[in-house]
N, C-alpha and C. Protein backbone atom coordinates (compact mmCIF):
# COMPACT_ATOMS: atom_id res chain seq x y z
N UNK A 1 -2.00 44.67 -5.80
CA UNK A 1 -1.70 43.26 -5.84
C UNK A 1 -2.01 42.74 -7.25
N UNK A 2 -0.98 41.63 -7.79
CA UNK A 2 -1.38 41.56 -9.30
C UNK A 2 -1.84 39.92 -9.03
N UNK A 3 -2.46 39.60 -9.77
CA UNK A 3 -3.92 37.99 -9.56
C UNK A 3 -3.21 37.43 -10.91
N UNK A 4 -2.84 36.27 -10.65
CA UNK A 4 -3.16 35.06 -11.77
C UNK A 4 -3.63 34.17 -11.83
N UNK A 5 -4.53 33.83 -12.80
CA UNK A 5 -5.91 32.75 -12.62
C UNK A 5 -5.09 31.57 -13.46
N UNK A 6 -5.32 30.41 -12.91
CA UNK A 6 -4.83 29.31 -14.02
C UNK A 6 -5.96 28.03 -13.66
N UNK A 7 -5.61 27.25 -14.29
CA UNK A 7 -6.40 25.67 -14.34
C UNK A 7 -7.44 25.46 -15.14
N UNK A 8 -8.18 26.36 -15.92
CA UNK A 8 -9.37 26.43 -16.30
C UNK A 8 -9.27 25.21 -17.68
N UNK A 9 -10.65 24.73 -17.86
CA UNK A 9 -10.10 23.89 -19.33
C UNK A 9 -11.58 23.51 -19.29
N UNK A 10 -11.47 22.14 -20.65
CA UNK A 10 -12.54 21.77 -21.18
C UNK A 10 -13.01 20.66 -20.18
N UNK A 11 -13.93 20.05 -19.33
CA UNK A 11 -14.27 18.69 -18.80
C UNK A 11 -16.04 18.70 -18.99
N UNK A 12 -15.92 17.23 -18.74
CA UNK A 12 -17.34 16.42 -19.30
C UNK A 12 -18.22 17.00 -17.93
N UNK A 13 -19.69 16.89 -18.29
CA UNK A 13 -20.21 17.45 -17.32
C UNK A 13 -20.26 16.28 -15.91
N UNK A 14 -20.24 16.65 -14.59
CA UNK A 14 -20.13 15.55 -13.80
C UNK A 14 -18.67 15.70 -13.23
N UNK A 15 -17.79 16.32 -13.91
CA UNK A 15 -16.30 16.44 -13.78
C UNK A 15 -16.15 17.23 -12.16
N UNK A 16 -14.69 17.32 -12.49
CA UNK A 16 -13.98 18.26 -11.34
C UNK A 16 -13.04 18.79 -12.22
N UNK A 17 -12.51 20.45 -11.58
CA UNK A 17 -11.54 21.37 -11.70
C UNK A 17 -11.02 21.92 -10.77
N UNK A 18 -10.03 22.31 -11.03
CA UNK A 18 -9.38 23.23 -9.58
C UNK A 18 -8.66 23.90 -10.07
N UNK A 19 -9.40 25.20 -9.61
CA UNK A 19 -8.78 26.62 -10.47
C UNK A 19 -7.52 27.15 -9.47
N UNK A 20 -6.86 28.03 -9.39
CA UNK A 20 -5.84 28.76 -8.95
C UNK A 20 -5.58 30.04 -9.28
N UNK A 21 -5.09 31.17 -7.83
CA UNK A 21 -5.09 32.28 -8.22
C UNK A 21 -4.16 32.62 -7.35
N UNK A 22 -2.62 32.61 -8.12
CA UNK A 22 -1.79 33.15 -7.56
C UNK A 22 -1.61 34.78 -7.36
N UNK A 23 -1.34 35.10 -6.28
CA UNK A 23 -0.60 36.77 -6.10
C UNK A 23 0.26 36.85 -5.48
N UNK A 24 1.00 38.41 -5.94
CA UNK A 24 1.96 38.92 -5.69
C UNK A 24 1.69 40.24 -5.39
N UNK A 25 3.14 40.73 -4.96
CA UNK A 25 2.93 42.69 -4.86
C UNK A 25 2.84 42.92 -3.73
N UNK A 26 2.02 42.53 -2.78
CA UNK A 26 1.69 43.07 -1.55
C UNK A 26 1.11 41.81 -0.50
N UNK A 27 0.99 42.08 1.19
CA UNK A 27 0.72 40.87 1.87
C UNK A 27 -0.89 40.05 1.46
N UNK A 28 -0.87 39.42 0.83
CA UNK A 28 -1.60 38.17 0.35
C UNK A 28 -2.62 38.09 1.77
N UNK A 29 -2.43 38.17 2.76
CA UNK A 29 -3.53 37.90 3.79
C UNK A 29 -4.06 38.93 4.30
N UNK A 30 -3.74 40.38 3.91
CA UNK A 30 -4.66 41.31 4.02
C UNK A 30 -5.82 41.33 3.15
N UNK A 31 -5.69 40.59 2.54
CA UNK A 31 -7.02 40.55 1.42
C UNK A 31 -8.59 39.58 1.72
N UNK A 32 -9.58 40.02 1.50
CA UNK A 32 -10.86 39.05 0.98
C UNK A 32 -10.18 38.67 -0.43
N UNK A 33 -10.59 37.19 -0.75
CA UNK A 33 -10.23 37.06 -1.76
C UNK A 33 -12.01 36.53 -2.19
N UNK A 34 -12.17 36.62 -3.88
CA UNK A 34 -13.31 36.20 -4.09
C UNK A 34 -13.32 35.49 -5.32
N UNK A 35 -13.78 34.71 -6.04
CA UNK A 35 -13.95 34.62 -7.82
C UNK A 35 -15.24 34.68 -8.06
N UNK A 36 -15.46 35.02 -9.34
CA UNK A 36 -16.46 35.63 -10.54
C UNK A 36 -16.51 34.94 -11.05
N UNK A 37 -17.47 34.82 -12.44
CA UNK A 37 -17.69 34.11 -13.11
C UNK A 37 -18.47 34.99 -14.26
N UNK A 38 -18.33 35.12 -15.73
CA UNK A 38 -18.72 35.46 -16.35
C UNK A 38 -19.43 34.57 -17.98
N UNK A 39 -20.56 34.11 -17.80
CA UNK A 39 -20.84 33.17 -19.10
C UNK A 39 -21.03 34.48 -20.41
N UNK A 40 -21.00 33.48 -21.64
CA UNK A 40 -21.04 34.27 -23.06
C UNK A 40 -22.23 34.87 -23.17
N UNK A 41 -22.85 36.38 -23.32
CA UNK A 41 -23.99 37.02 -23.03
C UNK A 41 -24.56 37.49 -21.86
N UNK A 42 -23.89 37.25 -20.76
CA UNK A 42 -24.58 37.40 -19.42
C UNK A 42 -23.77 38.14 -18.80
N UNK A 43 -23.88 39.06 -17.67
CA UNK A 43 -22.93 39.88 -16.38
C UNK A 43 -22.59 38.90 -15.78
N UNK A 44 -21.22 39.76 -15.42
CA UNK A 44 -20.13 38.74 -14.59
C UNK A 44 -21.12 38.56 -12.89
N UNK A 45 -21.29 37.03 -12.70
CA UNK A 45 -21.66 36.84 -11.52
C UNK A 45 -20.93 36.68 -10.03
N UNK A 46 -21.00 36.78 -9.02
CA UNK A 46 -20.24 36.06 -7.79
C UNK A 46 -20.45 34.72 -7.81
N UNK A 47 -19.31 34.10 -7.70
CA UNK A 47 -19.09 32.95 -7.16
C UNK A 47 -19.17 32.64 -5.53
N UNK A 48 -17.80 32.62 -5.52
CA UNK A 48 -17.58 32.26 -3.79
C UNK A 48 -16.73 33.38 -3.68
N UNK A 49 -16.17 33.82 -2.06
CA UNK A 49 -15.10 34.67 -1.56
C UNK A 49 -14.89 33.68 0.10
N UNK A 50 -13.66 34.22 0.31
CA UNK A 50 -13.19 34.13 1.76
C UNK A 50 -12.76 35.21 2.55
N UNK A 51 -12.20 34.91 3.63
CA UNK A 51 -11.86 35.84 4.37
C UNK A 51 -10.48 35.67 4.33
N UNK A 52 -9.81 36.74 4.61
CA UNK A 52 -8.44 37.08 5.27
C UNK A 52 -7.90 35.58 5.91
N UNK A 53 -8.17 35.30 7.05
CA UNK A 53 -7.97 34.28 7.60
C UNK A 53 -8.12 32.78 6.78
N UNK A 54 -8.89 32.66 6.18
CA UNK A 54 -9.58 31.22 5.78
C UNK A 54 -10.75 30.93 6.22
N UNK A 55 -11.02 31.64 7.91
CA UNK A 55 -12.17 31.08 7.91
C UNK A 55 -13.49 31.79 7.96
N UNK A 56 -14.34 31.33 7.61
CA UNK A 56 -15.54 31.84 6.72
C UNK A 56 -15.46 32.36 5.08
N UNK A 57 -16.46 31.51 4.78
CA UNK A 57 -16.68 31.04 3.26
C UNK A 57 -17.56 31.50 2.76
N UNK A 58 -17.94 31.77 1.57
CA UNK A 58 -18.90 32.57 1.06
C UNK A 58 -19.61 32.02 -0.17
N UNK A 59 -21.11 31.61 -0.52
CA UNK A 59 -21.14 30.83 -1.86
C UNK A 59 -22.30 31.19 -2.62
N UNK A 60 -22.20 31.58 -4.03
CA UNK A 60 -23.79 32.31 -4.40
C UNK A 60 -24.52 30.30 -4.68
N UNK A 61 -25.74 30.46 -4.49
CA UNK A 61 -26.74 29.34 -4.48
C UNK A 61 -26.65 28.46 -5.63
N UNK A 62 -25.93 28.94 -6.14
CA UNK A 62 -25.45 27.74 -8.15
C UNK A 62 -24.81 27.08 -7.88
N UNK A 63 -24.00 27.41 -6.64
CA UNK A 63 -22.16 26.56 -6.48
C UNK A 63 -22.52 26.13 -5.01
N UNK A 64 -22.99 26.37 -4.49
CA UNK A 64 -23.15 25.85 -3.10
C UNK A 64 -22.97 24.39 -3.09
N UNK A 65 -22.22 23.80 -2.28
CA UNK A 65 -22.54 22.34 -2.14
C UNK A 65 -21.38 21.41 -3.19
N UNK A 66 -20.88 22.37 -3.92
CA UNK A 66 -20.33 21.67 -5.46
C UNK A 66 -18.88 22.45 -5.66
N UNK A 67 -18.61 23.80 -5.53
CA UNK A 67 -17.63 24.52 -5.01
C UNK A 67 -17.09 24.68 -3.79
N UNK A 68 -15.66 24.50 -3.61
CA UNK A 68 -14.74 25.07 -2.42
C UNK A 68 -14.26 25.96 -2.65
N UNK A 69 -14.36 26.90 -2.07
CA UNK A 69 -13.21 28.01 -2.15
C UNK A 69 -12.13 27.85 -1.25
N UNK A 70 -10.70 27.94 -0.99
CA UNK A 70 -9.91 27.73 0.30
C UNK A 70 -8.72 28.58 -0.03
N UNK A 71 -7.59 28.86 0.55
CA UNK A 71 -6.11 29.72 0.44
C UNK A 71 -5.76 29.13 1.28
N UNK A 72 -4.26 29.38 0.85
CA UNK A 72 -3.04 28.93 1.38
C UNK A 72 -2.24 30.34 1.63
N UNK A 73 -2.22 31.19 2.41
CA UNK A 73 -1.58 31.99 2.75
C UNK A 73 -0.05 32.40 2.46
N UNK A 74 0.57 30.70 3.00
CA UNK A 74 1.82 30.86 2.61
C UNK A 74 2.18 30.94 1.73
N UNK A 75 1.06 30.60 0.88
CA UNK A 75 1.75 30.02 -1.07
C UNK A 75 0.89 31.15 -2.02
N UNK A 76 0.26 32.54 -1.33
CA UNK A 76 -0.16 33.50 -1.37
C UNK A 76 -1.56 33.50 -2.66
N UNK A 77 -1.87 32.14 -2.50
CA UNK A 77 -3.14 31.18 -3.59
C UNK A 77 -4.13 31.10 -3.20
N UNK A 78 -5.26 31.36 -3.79
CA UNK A 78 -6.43 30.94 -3.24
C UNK A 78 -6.70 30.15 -4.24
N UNK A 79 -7.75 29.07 -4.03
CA UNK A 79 -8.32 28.26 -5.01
C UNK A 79 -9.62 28.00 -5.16
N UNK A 80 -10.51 27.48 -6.06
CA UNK A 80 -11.45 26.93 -6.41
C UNK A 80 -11.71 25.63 -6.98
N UNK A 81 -12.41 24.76 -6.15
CA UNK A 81 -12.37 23.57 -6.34
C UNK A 81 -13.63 22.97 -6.55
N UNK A 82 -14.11 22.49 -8.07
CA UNK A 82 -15.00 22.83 -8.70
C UNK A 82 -15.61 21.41 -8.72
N UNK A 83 -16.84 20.85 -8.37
CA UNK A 83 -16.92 19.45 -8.52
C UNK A 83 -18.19 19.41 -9.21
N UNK A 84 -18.81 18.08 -9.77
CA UNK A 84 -19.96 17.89 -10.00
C UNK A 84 -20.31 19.16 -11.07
N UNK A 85 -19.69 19.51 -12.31
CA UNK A 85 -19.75 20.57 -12.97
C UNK A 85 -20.80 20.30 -13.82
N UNK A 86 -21.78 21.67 -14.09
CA UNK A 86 -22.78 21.24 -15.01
C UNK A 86 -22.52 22.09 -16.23
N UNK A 87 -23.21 21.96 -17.50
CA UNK A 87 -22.73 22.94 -18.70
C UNK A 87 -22.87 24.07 -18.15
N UNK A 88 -23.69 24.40 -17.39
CA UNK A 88 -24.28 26.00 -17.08
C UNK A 88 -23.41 26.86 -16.47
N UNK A 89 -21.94 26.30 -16.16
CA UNK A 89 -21.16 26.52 -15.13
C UNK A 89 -20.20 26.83 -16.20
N UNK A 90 -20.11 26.90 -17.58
CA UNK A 90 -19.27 27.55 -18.33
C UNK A 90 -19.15 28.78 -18.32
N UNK A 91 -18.06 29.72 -18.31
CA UNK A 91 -17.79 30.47 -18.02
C UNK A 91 -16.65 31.38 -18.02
N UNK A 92 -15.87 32.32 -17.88
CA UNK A 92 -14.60 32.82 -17.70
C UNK A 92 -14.38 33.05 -16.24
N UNK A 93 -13.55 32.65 -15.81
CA UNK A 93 -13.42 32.61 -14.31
C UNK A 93 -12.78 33.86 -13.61
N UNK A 94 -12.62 34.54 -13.02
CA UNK A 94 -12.07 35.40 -12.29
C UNK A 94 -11.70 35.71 -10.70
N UNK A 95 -10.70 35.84 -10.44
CA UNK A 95 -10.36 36.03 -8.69
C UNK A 95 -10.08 37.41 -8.52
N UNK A 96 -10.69 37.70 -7.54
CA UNK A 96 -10.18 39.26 -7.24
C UNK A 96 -10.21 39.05 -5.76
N UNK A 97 -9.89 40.48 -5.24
CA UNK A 97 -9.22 40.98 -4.23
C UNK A 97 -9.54 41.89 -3.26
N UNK A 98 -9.78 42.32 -2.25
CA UNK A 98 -10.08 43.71 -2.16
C UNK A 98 -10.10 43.57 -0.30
N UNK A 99 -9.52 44.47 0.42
CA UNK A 99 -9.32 44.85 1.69
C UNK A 99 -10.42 45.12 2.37
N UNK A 100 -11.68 45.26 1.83
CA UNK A 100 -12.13 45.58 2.73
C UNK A 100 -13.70 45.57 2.01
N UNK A 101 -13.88 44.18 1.73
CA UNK A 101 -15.62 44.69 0.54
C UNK A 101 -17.07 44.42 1.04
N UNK A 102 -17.58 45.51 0.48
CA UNK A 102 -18.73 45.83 1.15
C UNK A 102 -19.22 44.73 1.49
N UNK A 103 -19.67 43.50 0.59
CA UNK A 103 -19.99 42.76 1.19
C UNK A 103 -19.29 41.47 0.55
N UNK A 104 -19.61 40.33 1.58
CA UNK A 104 -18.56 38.87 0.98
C UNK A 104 -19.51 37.65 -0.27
N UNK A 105 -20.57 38.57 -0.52
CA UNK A 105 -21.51 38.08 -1.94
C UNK A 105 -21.72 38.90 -2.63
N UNK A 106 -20.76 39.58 -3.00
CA UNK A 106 -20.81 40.58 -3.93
C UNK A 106 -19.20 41.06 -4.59
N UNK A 107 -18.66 40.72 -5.61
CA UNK A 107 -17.26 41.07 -5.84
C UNK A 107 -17.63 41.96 -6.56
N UNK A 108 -18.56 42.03 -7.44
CA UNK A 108 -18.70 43.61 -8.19
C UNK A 108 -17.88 44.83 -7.71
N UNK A 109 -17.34 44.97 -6.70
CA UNK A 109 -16.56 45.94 -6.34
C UNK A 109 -15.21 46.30 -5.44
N UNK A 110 -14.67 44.79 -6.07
CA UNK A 110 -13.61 44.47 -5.56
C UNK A 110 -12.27 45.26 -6.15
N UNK A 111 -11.48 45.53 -5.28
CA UNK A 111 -10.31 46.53 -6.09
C UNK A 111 -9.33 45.90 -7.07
N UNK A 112 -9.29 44.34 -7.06
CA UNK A 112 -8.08 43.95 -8.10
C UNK A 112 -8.81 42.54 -8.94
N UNK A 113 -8.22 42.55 -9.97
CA UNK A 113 -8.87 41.17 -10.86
C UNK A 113 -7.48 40.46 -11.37
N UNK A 114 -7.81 39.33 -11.71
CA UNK A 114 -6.99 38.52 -12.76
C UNK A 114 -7.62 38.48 -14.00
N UNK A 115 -6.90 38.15 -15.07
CA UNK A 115 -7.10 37.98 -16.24
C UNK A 115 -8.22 37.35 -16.64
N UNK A 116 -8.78 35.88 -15.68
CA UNK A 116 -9.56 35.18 -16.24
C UNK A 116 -9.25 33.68 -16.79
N UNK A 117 -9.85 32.78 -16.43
CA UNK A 117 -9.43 31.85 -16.53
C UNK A 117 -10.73 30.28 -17.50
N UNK A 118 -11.15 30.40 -18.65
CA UNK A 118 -11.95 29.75 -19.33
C UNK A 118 -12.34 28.43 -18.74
N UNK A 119 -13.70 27.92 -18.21
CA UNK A 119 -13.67 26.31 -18.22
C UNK A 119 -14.83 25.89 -19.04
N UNK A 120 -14.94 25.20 -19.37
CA UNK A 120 -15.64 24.93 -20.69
C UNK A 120 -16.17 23.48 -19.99
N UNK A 121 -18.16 23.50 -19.83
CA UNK A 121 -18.59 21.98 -19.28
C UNK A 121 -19.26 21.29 -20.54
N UNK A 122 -18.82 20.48 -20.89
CA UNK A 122 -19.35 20.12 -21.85
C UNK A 122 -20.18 18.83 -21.28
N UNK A 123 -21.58 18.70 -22.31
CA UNK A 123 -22.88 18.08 -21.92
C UNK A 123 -22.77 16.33 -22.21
């Protein structure tokens, strides 16, 4: 399955974003979908993931409360919907993929990525 990340950009801290990760290639709802996050100097972290279905959500303790994760099946997208952004939350964004992952707080070992998608919180 091939991932494209879009929406990412510069906003004031306090802001909102809403990232997007279109796919193709193969059925879109056989997948966990998840996004990453990687800041300048640091390992790429987990964000959030979902399930196949939509339902049940997944959120590491930074984004809880402030991130949505959700998909649209039909429109083969998952998204991230980013609110209340703090600088610390800068980052390169990433969605990946994977049928079947070990676990749903952990993408480290997910089988497909997107490119990456920059948001920049400025203070």
């Amino acid at each position: 399955v091939q991932l494209q990340a879009s929406g990412g950009g510069l906003v004031q801290a306090g802001g909102s974003l809403r990232l997007s990760c279109a796919a193709s290639g193969r059925t879109f709802s056989n997948y966990v979908m998840g996004w990453s996050r990687q800041a300048p100097g640091k390992e790429r972290e987990f964000v959030a993931s979902i399930r196949r279905s939509g339902v049940g959500t997944y959120y590491a303790d930074s984004v809880k409360g402030r991130f949505t994760i959700s998909r649209d099946n039909a429109k083969n997208t998952v998204y991230l919907q980013m609110s209340s952004l703090k600088p610390e939350d800068t980052a390169v964004y990433y969605c990946a993929a994977d049928e079947a992952p070990r676990s749903y707080y952990d993408t480290r070992g997910y089988d497909y990525w997107g490119q990456g998608t920059l948001v920049t919180v400025s203070s």
